[in-house]
Protein backbone atom coordinates (compact mmCIF):
# COMPACT_ATOMS: atom_id res chain seq x y z
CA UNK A 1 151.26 137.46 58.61
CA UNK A 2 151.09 134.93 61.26
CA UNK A 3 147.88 133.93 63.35
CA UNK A 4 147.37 132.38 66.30
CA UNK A 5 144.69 129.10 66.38
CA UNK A 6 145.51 128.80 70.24
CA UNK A 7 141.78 129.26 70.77
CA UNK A 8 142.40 128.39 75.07
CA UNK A 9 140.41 127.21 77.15
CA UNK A 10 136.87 128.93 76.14
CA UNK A 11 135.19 126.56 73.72
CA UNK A 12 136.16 123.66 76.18
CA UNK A 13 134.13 125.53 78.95
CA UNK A 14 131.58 126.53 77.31
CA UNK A 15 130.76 123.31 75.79
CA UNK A 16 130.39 122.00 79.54
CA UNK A 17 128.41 125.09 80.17
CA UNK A 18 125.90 124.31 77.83
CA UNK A 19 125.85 120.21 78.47
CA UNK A 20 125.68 121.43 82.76
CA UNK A 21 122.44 123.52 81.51
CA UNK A 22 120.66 121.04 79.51
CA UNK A 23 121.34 118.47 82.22
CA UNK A 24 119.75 120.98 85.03
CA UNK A 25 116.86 121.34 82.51
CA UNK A 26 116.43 118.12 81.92
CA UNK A 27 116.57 116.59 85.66
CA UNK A 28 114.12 119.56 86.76
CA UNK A 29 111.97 118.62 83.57
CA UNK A 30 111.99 114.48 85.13
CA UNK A 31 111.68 116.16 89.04
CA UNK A 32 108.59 118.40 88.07
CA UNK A 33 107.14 115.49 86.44
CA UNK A 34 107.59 113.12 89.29
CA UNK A 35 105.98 115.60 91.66
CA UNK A 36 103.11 116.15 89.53
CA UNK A 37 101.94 112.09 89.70
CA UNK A 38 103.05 111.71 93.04
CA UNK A 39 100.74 114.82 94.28
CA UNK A 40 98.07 113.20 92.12
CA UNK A 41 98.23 109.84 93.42
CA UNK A 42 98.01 111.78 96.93
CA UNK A 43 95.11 113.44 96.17
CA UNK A 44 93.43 110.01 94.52
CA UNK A 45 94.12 108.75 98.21
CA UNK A 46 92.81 111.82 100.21
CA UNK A 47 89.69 110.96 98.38
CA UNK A 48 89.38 107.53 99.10
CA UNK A 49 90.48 108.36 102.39
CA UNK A 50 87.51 110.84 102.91
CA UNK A 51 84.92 108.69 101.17
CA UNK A 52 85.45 105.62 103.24
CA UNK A 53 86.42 106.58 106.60
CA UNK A 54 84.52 110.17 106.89
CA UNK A 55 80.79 109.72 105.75
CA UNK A 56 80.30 112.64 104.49
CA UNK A 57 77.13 113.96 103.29
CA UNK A 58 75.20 113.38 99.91
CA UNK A 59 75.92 116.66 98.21
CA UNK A 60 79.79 116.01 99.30
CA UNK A 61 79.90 112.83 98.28
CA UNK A 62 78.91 113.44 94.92
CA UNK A 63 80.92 116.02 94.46
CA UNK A 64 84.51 114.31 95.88
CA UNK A 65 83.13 111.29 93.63
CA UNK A 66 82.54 113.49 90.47
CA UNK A 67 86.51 114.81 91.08
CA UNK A 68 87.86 111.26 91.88
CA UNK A 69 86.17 110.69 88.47
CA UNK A 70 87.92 113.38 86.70
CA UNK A 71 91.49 112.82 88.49
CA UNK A 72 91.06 109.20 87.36
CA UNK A 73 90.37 109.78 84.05
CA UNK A 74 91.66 113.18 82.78
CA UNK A 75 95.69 112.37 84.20
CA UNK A 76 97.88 115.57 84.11
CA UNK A 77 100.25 115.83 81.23
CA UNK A 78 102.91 118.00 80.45
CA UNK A 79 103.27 119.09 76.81
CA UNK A 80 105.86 121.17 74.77
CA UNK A 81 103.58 124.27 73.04
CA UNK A 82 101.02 121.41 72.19
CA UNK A 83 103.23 119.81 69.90
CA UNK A 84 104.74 116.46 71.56
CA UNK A 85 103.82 115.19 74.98
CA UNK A 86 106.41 114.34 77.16
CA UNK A 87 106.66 111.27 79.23
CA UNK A 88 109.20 108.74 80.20
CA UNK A 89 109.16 107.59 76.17
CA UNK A 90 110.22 110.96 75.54
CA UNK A 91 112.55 111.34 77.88
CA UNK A 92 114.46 107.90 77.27
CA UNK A 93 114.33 108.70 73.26
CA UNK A 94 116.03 112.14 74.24
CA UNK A 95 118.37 111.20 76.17
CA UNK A 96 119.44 107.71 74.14
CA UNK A 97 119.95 110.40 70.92
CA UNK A 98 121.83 113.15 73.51
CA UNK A 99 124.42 110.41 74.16
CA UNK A 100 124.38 109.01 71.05
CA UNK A 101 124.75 112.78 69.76
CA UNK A 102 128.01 113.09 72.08
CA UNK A 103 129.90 109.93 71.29
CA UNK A 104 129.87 110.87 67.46
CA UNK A 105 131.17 114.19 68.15
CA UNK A 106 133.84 112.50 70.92
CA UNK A 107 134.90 110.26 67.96
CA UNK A 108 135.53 113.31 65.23
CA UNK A 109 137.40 115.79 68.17
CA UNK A 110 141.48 115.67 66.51
């Protein structure tokens, strides 16, 4: 009995499949990140921006001041379930072990 290992062109695509969706995830991870501390750093001005130019009254003032406080010292963070944080360490550790990850198993393909 004679088989056939011509497996074709599948596991080639489908390996690029997989490495084109964890680069999407991965880019919209960094993107979504990026937007986050940008609109914070926006809304640290808008503050600033109200307190010194606008006068506003006591009541307001303590409150924007209160939230300026909170913004300032609470930053936003984006987590994976609780278990690691993820930042631009992260990130540069995942991608220096993706790439390592994919020249090792360049180097073993026949």
């Amino acid at each position: 009995m004679k088989t056939i290992k011509s497996t074709g062109y599948f596991p080639i695509t489908s390996s690029f499949v997989r490495l084109l969706t964890c680069a999407v995830i991965f880019v919209t991870l960094v993107d979504q990140s990026e937007k986050t501390t940008g609109q914070r750093k926006r809304i640290v001005n808008i503050i600033d921006h109200l307190l010194i130019n606008k006068k506003p009254d006591e009541d307001l003032k303590s409150a924007v001041v209160t939230f300026r406080a909170l913004m300032q010292d609470r930053p936003i963070t984006f987590n994976m379930a609780d278990f690691v944080n993820v930042n631009y360490s992260f990130l540069v550790s995942l991608t220096s072990v993706l790439v390592t990850y994919t020249i090792i198993l360049l180097q073993n393909v026949n």
